[in-house]
Protein backbone atom coordinates (compact mmCIF):
# COMPACT_ATOMS: atom_id res chain seq x y z
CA UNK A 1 163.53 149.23 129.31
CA UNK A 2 159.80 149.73 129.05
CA UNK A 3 157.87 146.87 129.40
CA UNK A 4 157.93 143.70 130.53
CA UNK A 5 160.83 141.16 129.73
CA UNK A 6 160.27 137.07 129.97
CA UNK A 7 163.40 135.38 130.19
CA UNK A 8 163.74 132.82 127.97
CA UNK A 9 166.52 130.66 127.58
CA UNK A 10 169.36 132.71 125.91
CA UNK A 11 167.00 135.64 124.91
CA UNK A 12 164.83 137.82 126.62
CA UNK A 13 161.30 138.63 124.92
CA UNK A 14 159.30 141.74 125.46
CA UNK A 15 156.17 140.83 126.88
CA UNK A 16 153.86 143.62 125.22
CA UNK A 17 155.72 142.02 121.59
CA UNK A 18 154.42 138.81 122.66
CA UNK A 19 151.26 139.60 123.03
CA UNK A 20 150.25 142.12 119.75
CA UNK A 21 151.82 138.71 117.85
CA UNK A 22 149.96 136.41 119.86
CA UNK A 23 146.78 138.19 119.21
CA UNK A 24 147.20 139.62 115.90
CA UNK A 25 147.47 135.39 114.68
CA UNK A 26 144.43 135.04 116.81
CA UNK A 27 142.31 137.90 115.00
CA UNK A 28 143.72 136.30 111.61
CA UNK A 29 142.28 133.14 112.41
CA UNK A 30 138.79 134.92 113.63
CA UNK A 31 138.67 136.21 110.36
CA UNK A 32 139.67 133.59 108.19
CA UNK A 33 136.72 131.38 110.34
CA UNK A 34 134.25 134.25 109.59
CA UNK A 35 134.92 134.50 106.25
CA UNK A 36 134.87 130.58 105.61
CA UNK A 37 131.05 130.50 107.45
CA UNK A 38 130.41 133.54 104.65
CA UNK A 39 131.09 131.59 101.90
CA UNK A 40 129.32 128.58 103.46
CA UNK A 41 126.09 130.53 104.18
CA UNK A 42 126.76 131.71 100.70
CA UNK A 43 126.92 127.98 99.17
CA UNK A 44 124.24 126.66 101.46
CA UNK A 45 121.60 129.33 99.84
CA UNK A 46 122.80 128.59 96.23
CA UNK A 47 122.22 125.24 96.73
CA UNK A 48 119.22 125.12 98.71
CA UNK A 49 115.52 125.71 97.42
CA UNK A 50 112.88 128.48 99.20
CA UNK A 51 109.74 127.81 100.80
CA UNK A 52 107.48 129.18 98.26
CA UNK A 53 109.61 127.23 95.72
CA UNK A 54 109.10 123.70 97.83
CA UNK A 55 105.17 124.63 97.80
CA UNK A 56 105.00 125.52 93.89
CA UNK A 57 106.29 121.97 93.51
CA UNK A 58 103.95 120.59 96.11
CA UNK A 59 101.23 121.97 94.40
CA UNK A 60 101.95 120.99 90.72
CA UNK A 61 102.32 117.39 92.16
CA UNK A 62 99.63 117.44 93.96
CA UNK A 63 97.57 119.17 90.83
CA UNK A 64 98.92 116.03 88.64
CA UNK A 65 98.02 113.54 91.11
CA UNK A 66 94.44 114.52 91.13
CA UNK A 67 94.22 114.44 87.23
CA UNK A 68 95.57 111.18 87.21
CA UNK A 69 93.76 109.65 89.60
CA UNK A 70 90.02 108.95 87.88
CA UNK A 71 92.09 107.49 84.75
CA UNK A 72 94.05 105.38 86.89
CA UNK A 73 90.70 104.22 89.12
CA UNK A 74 88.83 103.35 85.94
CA UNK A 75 91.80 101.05 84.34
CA UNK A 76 92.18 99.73 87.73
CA UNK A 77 88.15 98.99 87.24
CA UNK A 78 88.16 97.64 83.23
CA UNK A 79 91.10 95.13 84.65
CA UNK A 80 89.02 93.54 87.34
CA UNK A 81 86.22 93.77 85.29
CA UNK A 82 88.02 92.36 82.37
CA UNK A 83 89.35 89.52 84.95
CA UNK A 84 86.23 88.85 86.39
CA UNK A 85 85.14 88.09 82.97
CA UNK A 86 88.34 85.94 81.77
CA UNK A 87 87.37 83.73 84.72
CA UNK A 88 83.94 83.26 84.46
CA UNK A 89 85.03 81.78 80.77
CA UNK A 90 87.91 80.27 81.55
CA UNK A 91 86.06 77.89 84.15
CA UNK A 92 83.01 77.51 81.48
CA UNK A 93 85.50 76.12 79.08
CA UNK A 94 87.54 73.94 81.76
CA UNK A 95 84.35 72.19 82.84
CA UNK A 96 83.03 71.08 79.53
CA UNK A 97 86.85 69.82 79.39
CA UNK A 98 86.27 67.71 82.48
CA UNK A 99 83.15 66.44 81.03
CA UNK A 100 84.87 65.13 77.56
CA UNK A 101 87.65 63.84 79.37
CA UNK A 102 85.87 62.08 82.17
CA UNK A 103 82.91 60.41 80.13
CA UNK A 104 80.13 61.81 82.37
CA UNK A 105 78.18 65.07 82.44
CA UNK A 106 79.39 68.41 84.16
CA UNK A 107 77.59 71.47 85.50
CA UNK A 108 78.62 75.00 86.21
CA UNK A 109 76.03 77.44 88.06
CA UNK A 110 76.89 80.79 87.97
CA UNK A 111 75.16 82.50 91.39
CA UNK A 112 74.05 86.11 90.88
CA UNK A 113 73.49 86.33 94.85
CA UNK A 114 76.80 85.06 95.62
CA UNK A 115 78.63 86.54 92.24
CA UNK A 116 80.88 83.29 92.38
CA UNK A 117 79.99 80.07 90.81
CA UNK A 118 80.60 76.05 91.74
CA UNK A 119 81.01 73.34 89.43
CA UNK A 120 79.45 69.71 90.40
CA UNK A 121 79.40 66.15 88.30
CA UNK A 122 77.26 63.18 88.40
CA UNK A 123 79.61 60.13 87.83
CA UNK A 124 78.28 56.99 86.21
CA UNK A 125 76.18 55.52 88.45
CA UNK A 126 75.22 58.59 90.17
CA UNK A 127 71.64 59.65 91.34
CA UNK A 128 72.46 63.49 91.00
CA UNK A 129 74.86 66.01 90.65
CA UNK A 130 77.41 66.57 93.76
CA UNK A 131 79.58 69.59 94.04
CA UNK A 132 83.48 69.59 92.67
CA UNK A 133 85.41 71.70 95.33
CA UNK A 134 84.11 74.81 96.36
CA UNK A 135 82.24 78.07 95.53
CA UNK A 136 84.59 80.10 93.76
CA UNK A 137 84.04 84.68 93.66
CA UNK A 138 84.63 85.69 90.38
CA UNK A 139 86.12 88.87 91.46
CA UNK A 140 86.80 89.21 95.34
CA UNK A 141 87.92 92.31 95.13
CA UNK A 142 85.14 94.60 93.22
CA UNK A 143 81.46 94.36 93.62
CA UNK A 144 80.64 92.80 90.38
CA UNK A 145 76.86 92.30 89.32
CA UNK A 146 75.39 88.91 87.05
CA UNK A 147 72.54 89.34 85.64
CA UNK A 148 71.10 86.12 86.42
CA UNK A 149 71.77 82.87 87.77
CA UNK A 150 72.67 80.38 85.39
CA UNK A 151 73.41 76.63 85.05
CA UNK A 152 75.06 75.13 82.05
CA UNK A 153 75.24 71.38 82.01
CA UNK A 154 77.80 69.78 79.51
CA UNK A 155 77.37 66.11 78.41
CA UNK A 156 80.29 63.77 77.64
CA UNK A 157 79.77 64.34 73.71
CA UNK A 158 80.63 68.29 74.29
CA UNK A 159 76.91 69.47 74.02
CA UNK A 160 75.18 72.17 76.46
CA UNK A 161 72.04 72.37 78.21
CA UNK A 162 71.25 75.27 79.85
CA UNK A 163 69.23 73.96 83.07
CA UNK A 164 68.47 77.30 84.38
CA UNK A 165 68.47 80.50 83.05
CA UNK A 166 69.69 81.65 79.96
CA UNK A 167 72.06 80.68 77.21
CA UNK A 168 73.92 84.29 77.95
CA UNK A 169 74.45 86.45 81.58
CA UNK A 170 75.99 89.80 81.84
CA UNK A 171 78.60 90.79 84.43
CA UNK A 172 78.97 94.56 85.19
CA UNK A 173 80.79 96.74 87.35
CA UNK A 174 80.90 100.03 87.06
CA UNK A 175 83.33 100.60 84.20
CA UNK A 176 81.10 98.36 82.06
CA UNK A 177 79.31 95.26 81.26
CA UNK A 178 80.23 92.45 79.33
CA UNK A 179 77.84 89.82 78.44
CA UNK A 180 79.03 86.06 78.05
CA UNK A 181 76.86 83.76 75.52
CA UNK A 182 77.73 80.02 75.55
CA UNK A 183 76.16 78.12 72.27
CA UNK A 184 75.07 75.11 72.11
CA UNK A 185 77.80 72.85 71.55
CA UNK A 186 79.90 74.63 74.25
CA UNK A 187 81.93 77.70 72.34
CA UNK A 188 81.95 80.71 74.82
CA UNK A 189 81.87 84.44 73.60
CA UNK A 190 82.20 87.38 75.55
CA UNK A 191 80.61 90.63 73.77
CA UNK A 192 81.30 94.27 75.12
């Protein structure tokens, strides 16, 4: 007999046999792995994207970015400039309120150093006008200009007086100014 013979139970096994099977099912499997990580690899680069393609899409969304940007800054401006402006009439036509509702005169002073403004009231019975609250920024968060600083006093019967300044300010920024005229018997308009 050539070759070595393992006993094994009823049969004897060649030894050499043993081991050509034993390592022709371990080359199978070798291959079968290696050609499973082949098609893998393969997937993997179908699926995934280059460098130069990852930087061609960097760059286009980078490119859009910057042409969006001074559009977006400037409606981000006309808003607070636009809100600035809301408040500044908004609070002109709430203190004439106060001053039709409570019987005795109101005043509203609109600081240009400050860019905020304060209402006060003079009660019946009162000496001179004391201040309702606090100062109040028309826009804290953009440097807004007025023109002037202005006081409109409103009587009981709805009528204005404009103590100091004029009848109309302007508030810029720098996407625009918008000028706000308050007549005589208290209407507010604000002109572009």
């Amino acid at each position: 007999m050539s070759g070595a013979y393992i006993h094994c139970g009823p049969a004897l096994v060649n030894w050499n046999f043993w081991n050509r099977h034993k390592f022709q099912e371990e080359n199978a499997d070798v291959q079968k792995r290696e050609e499973l990580l082949r098609e893998l690899a393969f997937d993997m680069r179908q699926r995934g994207a280059s460098l130069v393609e990852l930087l061609i899409v960097l760059g286009i969304s980078v490119t859009m970015a910057a042409l969006t940007l001074p559009s977006t800054r400037t409606a981000v401006n006309t808003f607070q400039l636009s809100s600035a402006v809301t408040a500044a009439a908004s609070a002109i036509q709430s203190t004439r309120y106060q001053a039709i509702m409570r019987g005795y005169p109101f005043a509203i002073t609109f600081s240009a150093a400050n860019k905020n403004y304060q209402v006060s009231s003079k009660p019946i019975g009162a000496v001179s006008f004391s201040n309702v609250g606090s100062a109040i920024l028309l826009s804290p968060n953009q440097p807004i200009t007025l023109s002037a600083t202005t006081t409109y006093q409103f009587n009981p019967n709805g009528t204005v007086v404009v103590t100091s300044g004029n009848a109309s300010f302007n508030i810029s920024a720098s996407s625009g100014t918008k000028t706000i005229t308050v007549s005589g018997v208290g209407n507010v308009s604000v002109t572009p």
